[in-house]
N, C-alpha and C. Protein backbone atom coordinates (compact mmCIF):
# COMPACT_ATOMS: atom_id res chain seq x y z
N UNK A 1 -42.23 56.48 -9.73
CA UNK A 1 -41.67 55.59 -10.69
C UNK A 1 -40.35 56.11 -11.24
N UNK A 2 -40.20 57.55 -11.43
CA UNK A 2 -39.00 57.65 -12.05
C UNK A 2 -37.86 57.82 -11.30
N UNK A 3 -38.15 58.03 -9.39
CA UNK A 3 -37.02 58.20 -9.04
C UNK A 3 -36.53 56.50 -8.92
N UNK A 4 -37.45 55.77 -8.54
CA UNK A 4 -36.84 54.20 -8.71
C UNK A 4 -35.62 53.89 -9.61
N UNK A 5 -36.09 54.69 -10.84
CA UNK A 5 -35.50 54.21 -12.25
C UNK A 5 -34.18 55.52 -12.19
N UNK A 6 -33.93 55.86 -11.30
CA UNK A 6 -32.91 57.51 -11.65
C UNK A 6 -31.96 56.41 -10.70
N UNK A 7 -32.14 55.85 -9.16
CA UNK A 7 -31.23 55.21 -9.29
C UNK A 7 -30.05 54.21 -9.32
N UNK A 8 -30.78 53.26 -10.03
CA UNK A 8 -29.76 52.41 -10.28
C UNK A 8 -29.11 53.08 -11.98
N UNK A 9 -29.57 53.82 -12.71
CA UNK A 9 -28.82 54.70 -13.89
C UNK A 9 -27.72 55.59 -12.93
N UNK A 10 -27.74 56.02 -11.92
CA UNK A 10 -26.78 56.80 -11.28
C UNK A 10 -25.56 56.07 -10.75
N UNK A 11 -26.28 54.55 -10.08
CA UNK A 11 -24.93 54.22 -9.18
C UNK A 11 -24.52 53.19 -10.69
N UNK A 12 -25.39 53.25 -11.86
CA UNK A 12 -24.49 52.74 -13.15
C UNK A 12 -23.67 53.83 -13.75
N UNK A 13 -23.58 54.55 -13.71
CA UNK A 13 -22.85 55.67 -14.69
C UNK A 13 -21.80 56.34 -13.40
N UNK A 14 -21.67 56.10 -12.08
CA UNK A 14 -20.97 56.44 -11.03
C UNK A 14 -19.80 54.84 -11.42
N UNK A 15 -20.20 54.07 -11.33
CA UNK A 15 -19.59 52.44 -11.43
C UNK A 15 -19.02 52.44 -12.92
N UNK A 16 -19.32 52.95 -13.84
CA UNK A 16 -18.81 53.12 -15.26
C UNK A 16 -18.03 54.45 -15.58
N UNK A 17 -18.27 55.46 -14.30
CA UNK A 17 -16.91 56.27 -14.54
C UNK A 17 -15.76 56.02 -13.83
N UNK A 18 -16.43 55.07 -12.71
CA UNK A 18 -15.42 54.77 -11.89
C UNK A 18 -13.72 53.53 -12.72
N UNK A 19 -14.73 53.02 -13.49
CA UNK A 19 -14.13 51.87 -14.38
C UNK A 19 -13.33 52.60 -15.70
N UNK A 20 -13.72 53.78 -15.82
CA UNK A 20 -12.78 54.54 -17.00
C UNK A 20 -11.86 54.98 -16.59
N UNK A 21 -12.19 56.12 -14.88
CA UNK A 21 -10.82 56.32 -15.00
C UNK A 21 -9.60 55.35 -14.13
N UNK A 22 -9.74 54.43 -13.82
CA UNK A 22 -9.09 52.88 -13.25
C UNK A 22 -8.42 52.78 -14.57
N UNK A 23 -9.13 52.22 -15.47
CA UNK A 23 -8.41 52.25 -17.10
C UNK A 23 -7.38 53.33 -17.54
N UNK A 24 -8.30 54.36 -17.31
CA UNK A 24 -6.93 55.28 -17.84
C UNK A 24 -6.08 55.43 -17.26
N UNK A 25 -5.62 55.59 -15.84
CA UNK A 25 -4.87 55.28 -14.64
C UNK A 25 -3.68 54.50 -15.45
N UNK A 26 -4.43 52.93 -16.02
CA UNK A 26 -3.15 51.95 -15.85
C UNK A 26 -2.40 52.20 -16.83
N UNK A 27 -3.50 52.83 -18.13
CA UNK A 27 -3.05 53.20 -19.55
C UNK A 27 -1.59 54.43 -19.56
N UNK A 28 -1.74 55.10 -18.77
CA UNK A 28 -1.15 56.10 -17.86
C UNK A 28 0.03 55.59 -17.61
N UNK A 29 -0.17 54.70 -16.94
CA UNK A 29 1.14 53.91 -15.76
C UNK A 29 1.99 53.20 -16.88
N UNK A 30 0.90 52.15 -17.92
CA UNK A 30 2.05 51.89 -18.95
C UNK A 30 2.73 52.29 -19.88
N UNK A 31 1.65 53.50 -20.46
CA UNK A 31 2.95 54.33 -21.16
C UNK A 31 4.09 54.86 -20.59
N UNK A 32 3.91 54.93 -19.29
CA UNK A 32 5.08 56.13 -18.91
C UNK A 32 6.17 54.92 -18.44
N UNK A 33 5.93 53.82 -17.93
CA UNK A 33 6.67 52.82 -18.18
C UNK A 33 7.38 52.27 -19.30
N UNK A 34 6.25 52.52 -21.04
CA UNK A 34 7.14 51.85 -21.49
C UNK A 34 8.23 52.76 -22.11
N UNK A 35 8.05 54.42 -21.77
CA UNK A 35 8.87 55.19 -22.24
C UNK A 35 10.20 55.18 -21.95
N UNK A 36 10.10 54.47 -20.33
CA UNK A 36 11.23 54.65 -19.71
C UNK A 36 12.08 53.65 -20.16
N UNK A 37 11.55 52.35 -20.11
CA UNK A 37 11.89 51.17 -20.51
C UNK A 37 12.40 51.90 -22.12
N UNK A 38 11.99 52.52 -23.38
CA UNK A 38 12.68 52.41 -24.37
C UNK A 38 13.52 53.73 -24.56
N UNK A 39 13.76 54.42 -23.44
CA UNK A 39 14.75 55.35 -23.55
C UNK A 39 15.78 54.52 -22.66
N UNK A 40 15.41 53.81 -22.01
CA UNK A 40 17.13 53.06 -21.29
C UNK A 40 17.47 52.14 -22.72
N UNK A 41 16.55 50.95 -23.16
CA UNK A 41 17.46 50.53 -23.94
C UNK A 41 18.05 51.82 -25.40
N UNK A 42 17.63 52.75 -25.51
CA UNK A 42 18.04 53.37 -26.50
C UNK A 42 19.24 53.76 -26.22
N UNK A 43 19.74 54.30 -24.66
CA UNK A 43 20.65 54.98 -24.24
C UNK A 43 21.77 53.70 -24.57
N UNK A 44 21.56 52.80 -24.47
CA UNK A 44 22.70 51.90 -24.23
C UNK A 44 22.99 51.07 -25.07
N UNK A 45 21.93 50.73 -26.05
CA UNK A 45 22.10 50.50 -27.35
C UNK A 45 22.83 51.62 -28.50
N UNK A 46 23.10 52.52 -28.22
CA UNK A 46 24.08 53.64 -28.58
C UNK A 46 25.11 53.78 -28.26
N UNK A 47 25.81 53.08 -27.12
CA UNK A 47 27.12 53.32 -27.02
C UNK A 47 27.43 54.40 -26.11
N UNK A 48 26.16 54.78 -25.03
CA UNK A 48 26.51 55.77 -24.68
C UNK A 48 27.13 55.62 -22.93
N UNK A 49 28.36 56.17 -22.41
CA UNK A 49 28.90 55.54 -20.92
C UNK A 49 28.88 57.30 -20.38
N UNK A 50 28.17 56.82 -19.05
CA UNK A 50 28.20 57.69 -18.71
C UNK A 50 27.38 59.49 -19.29
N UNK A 51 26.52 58.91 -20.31
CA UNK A 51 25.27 60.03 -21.19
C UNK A 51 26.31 60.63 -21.84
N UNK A 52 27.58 60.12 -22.50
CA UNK A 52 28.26 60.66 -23.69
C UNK A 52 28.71 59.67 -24.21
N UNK A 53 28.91 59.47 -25.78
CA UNK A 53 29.62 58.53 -26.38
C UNK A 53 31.15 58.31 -26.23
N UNK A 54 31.41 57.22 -26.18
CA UNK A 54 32.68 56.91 -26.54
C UNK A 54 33.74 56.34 -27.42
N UNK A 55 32.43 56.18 -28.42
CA UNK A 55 33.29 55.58 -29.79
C UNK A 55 34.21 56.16 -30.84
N UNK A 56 34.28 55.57 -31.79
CA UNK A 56 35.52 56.00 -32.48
C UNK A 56 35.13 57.57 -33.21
N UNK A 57 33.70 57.53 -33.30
CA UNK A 57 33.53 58.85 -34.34
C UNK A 57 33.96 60.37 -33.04
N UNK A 58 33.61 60.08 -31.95
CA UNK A 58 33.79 60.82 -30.69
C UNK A 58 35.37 61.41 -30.61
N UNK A 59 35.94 60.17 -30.89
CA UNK A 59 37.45 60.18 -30.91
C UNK A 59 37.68 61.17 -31.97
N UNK A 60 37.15 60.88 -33.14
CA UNK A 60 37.59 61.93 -34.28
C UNK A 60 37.02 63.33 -33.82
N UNK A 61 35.92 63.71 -33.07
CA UNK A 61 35.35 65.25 -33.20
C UNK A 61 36.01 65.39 -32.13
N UNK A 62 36.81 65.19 -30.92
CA UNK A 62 37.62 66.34 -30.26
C UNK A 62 39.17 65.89 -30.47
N UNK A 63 39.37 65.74 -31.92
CA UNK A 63 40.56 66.08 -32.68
C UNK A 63 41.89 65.03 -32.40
N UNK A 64 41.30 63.82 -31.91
CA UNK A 64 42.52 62.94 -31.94
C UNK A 64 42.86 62.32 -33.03
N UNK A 65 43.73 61.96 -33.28
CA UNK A 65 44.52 62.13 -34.69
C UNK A 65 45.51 60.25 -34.71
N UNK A 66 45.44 60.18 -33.08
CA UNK A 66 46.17 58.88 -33.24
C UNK A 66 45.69 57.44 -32.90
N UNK A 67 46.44 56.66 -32.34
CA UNK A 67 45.27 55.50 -32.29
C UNK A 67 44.54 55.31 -31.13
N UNK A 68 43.25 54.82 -32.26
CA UNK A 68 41.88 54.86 -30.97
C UNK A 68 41.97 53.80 -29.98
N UNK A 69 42.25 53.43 -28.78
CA UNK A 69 42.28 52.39 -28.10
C UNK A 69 40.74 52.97 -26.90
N UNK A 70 40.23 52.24 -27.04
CA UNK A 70 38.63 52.64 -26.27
C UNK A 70 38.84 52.81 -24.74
N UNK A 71 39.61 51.92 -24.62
CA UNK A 71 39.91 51.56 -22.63
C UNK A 71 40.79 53.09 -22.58
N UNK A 72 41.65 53.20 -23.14
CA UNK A 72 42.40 54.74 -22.79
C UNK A 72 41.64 55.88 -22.71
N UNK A 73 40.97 56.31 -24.19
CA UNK A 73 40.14 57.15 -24.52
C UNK A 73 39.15 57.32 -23.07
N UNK A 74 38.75 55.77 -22.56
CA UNK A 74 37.42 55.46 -21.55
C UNK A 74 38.17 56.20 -20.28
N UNK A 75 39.28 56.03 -20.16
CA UNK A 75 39.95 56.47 -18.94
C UNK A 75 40.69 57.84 -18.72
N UNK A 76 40.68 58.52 -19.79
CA UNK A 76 40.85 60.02 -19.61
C UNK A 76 39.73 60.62 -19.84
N UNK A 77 38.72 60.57 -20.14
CA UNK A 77 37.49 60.34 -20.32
C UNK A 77 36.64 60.66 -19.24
N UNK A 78 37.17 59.96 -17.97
CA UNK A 78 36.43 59.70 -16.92
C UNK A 78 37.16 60.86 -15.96
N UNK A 79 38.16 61.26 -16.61
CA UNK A 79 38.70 62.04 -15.28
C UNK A 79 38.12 63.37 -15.79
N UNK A 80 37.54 63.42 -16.78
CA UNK A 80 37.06 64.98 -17.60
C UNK A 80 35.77 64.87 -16.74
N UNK A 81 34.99 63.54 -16.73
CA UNK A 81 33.54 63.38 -15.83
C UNK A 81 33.88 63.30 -14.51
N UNK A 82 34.61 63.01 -14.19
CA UNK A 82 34.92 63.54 -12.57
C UNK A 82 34.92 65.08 -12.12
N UNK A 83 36.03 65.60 -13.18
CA UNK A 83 36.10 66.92 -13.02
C UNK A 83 34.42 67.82 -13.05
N UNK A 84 34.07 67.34 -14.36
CA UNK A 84 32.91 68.16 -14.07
C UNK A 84 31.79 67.78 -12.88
N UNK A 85 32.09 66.69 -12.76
CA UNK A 85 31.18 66.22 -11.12
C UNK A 85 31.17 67.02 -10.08
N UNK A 86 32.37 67.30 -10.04
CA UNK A 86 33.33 67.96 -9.12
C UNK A 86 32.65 69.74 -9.20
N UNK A 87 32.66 70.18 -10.26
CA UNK A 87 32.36 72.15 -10.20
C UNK A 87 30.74 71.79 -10.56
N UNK A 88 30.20 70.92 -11.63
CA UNK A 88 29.01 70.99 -12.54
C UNK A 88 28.93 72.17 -12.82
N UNK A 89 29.89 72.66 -13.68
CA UNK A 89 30.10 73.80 -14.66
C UNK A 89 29.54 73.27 -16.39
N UNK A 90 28.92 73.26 -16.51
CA UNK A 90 28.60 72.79 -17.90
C UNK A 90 29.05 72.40 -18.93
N UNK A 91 29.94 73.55 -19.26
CA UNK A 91 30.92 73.50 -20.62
C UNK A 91 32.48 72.63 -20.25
N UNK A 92 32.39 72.54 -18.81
CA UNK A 92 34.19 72.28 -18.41
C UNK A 92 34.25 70.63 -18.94
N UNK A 93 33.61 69.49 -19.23
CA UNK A 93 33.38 67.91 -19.55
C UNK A 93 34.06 68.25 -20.99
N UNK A 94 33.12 69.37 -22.06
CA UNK A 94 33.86 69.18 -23.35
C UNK A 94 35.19 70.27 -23.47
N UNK A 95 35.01 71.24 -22.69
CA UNK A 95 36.54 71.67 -22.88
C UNK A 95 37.58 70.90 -22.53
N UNK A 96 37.51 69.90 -21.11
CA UNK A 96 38.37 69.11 -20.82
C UNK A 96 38.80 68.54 -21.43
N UNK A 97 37.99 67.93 -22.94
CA UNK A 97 38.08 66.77 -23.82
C UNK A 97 38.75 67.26 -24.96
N UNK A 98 38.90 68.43 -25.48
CA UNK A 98 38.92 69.57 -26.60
C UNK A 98 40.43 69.20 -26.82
N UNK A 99 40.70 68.95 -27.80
CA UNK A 99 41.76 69.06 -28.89
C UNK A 99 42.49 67.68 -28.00
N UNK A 100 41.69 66.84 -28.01
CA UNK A 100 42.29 65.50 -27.29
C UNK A 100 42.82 65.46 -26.33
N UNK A 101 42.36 66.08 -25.30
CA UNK A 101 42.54 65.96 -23.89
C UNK A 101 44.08 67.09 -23.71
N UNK A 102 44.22 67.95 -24.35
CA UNK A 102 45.66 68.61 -24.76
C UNK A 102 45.72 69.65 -24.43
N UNK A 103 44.13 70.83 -23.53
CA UNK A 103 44.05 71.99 -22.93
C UNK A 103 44.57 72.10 -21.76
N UNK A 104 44.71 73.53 -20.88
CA UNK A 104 44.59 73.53 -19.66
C UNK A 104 43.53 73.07 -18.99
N UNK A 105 42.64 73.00 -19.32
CA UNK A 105 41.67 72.35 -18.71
C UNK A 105 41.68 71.01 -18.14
N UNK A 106 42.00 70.13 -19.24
CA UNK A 106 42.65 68.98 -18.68
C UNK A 106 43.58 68.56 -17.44
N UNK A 107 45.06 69.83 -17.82
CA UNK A 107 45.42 69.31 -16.75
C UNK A 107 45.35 69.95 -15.42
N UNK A 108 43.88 71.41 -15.55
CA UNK A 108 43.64 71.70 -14.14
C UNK A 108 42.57 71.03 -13.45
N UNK A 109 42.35 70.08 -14.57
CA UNK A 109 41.36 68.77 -13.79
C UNK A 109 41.99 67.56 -13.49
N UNK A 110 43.55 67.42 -13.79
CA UNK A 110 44.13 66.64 -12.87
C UNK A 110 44.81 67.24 -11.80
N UNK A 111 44.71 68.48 -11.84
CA UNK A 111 45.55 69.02 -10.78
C UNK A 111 44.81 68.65 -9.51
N UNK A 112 43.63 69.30 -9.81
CA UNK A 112 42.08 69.40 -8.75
C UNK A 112 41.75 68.03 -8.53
N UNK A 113 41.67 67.04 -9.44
CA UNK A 113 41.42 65.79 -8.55
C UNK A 113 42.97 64.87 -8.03
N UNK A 114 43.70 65.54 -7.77
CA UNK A 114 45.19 65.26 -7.13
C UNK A 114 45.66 64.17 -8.15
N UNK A 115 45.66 64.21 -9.65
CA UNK A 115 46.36 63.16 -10.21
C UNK A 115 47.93 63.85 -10.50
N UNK A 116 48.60 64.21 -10.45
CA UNK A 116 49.44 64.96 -11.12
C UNK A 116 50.60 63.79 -10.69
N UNK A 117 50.64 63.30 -9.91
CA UNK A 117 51.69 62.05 -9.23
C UNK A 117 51.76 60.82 -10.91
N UNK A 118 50.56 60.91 -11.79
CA UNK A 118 50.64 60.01 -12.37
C UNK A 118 50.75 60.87 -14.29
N UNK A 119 51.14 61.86 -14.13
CA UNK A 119 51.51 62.93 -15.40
C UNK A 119 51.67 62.53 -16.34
N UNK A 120 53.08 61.27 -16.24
CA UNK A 120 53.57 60.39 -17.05
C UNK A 120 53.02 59.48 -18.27
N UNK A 121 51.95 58.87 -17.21
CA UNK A 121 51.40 57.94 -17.44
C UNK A 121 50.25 58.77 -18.58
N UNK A 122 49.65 59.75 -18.02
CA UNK A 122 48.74 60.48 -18.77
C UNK A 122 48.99 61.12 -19.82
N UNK A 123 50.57 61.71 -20.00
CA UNK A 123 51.07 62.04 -21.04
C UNK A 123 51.78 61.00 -22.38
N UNK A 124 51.65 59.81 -21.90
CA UNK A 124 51.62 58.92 -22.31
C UNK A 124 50.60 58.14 -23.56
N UNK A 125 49.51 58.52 -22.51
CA UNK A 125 47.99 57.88 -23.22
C UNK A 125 47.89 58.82 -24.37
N UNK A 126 47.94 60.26 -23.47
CA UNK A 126 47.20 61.17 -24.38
C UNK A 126 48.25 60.97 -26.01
N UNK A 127 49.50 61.06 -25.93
CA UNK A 127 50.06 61.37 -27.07
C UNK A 127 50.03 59.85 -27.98
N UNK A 128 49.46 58.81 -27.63
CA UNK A 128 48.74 57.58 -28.48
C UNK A 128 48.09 58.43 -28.82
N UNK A 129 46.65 58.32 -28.22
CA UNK A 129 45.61 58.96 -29.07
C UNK A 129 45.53 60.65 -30.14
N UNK A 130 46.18 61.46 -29.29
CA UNK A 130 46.84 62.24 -29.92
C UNK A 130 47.51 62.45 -31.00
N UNK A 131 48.37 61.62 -31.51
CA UNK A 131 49.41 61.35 -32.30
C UNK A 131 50.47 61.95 -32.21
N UNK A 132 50.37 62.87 -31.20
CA UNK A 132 52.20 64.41 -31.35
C UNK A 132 52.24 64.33 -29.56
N UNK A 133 53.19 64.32 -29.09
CA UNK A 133 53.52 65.23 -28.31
C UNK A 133 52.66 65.80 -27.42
N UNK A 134 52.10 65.51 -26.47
CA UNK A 134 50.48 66.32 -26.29
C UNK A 134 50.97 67.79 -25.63
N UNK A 135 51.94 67.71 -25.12
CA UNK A 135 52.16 69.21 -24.22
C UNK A 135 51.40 69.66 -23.17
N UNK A 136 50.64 68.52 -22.32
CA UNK A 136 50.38 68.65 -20.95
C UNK A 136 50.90 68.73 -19.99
């Protein structure tokens, strides 16, 4: 009599663990979904191009002084993220950027990605945002 009764309690508690961890599985699957889902909109609801900001407060902490035009800022900007694409040296993205694009760094990251044909133009931008003279 009792093995009768042992099992259908076995292939029930085999069928009811089977059903927990199925559950936790999906519980699993959607958190890690919806994490992802609210770290993208967070990233981009911030303002952030390219996993760094580019707004105006950005403009003020690596020391530009003149006017903020976003598309400029966005486009010297990009040649600092090229550069570091280019070594993936860590620190070289914010030194590039450091005292408004106005180090050597800057312009041995236009040297290295062959902009130097367009100097002008760059010395141009920079001393908008800049406000002086940039001396690149």
């Amino acid at each position: 009599m009792s093995l009768a009764n042992e099992e259908p309690n076995t292939a029930f508690c085999f069928m009811f663990q089977m059903q927990q961890l199925r559950l936790t599985r999906v519980l699993a699957c959607s958190l890690l979904v919806s994490m992802i889902v609210t770290s993208l909109l967070a990233r981009s609801s911030s303002g952030l191009v390219l996993g760094h900001s580019l707004n105006k407060r950005s403009f003020f902490e690596i020391q530009c002084k003149g006017v903020y035009d976003k598309s400029i800022f966005a486009r010297l900007d990009r040649i600092c993220e090229d550069c570091y694409n280019l070594f993936r040296e860590p620190q070289l993205h914010s030194l590039c950027r450091k005292n408004c694009f106005t180090t050597d760094y800057f312009k041995g990251c236009l040297d290295v990605l062959l902009l130097q044909d367009e100097m002008e133009k760059y010395q141009t931008w920079i001393k908008q945002l800049h406000g002086a003279e940039p001396g690149v």
